[in-house]
C-alpha atoms as a PDB file:
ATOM      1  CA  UNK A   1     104.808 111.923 111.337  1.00  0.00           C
ATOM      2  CA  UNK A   2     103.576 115.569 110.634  1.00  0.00           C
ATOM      3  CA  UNK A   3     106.319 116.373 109.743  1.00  0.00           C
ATOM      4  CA  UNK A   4     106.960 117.924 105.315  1.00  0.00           C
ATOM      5  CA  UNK A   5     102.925 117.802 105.364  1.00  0.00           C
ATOM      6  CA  UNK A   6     101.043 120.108 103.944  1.00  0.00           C
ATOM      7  CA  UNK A   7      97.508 121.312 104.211  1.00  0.00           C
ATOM      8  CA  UNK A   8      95.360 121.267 101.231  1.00  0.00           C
ATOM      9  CA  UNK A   9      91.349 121.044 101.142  1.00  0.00           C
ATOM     10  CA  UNK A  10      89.555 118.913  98.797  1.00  0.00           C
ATOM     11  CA  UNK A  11      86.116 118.423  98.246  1.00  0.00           C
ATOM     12  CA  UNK A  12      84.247 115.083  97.564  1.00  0.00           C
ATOM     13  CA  UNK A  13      80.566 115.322  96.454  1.00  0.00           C
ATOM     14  CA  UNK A  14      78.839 118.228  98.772  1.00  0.00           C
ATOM     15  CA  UNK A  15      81.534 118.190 101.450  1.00  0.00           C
ATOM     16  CA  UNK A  16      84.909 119.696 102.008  1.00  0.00           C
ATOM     17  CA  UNK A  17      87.384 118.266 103.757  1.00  0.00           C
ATOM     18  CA  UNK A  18      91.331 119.724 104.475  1.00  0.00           C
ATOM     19  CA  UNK A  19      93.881 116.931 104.724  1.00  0.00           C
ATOM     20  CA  UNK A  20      97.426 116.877 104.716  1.00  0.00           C
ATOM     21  CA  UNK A  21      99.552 114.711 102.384  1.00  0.00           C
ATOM     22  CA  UNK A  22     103.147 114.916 100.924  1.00  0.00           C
ATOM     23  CA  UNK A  23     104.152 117.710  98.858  1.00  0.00           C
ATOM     24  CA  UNK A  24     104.866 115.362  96.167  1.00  0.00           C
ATOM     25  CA  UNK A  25     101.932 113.163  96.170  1.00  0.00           C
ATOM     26  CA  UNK A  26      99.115 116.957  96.280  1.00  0.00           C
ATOM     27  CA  UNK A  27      99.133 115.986  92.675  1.00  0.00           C
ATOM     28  CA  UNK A  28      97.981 112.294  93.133  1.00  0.00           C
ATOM     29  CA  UNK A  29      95.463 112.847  95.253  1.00  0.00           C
ATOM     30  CA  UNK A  30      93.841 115.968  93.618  1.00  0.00           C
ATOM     31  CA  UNK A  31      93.527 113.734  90.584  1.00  0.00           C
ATOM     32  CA  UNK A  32      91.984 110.747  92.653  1.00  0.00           C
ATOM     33  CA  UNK A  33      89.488 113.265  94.293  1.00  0.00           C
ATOM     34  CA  UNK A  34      88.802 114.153  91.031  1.00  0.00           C
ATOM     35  CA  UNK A  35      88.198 110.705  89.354  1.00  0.00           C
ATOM     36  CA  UNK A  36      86.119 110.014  92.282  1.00  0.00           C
ATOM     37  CA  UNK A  37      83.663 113.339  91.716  1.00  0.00           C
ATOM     38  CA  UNK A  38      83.210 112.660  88.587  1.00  0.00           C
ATOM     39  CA  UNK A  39      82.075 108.859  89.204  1.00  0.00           C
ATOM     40  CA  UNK A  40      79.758 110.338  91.770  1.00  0.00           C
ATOM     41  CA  UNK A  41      78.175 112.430  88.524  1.00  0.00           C
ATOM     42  CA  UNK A  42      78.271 109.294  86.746  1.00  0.00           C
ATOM     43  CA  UNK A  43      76.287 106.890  89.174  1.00  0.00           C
ATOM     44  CA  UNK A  44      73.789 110.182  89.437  1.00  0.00           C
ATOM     45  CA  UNK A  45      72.921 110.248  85.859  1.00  0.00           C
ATOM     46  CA  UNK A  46      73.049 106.481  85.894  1.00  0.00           C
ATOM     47  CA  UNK A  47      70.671 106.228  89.142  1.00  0.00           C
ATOM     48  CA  UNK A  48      68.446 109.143  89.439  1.00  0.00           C
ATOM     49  CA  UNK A  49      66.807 109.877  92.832  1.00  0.00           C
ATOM     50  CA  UNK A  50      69.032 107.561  95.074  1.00  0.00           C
ATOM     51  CA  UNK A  51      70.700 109.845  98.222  1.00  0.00           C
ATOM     52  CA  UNK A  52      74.860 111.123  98.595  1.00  0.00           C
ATOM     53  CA  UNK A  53      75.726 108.037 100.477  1.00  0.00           C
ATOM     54  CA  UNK A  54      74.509 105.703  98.109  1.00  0.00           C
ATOM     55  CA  UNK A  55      76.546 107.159  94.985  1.00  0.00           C
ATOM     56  CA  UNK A  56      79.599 107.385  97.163  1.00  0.00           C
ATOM     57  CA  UNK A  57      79.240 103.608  98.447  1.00  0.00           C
ATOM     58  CA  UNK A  58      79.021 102.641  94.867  1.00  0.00           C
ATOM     59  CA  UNK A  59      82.155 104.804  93.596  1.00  0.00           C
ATOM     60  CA  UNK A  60      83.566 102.999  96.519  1.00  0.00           C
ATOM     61  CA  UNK A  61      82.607  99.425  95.710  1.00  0.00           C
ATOM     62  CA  UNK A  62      83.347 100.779  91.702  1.00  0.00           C
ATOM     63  CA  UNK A  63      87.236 101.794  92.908  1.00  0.00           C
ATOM     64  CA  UNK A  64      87.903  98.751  95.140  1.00  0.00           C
ATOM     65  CA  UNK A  65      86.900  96.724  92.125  1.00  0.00           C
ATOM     66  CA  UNK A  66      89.118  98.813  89.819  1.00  0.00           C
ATOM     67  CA  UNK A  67      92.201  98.515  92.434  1.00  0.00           C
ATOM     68  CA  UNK A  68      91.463  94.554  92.353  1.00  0.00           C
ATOM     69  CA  UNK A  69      91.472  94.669  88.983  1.00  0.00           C
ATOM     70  CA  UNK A  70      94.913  96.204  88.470  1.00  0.00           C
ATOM     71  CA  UNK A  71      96.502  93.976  90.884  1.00  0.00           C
ATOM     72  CA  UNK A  72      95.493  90.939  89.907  1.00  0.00           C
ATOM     73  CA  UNK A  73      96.867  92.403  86.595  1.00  0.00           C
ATOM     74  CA  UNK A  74      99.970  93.369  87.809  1.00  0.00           C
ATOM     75  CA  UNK A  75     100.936  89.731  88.898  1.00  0.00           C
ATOM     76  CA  UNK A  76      99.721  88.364  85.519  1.00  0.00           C
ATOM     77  CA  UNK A  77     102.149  90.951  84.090  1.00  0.00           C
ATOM     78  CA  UNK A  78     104.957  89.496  86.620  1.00  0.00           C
ATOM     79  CA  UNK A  79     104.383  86.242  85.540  1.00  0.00           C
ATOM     80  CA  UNK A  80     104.306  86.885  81.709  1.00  0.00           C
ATOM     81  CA  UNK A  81     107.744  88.766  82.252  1.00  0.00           C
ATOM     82  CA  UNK A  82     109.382  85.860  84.159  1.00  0.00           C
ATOM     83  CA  UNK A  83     108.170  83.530  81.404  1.00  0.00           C
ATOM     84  CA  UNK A  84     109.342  86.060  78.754  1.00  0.00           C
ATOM     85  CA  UNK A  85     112.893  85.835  80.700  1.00  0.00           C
ATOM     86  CA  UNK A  86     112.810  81.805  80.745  1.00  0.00           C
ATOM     87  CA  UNK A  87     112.739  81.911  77.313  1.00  0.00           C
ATOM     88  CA  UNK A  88     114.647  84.286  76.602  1.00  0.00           C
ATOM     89  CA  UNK A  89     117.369  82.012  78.002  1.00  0.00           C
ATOM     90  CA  UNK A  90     116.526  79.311  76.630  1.00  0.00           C
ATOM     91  CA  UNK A  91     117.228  81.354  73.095  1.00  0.00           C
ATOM     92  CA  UNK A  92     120.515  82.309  74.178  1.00  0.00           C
ATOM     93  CA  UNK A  93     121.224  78.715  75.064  1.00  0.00           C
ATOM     94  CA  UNK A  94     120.711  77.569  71.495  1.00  0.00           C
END
């Protein structure tokens, strides 16, 4: 499983961490890690005086809400493409 890993550390509010991930996916999660700082930064101007834990539960509750979001979009978009198809052959039909 180790196995074309590679080390890199990241840092997500005041702690660092060193994981390893896929050489091709460093890129994909350096920008997550970074989307999910700067939401941290976000909630603290938003919410002065709450502690770490409480911004990062939000971001977290704020990302799975995002990642439901784009699902649920997703299969709209499936569904509006097998539609476009049906009618599509119905045109070619005529």
């Amino acid at each position: 499983m180790s196995e074309n890993l590679m080390s890199i550390n990241i840092q997500i509010a005041d702690r660092h961490y060193r994981v390893r991930v896929k050489p091709d996916d460093e890129q994909a999660v350096r920008k997550t890690i970074s989307i999910i700082n700067d939401k941290i930064i976000a909630f603290k101007n938003s919410f002065p005086g709450k502690d770490m834990q409480d911004y990062i539960s939000m971001v977290l509750l704020w990302y799975a809400t995002e990642s439901n979001t784009k699902t649920v979009s997703l299969a709209d978009e499936k569904d509006i493409l097998e539609k476009l198809n049906q009618i599509e052959k119905l045109l070619m039909g005529v």
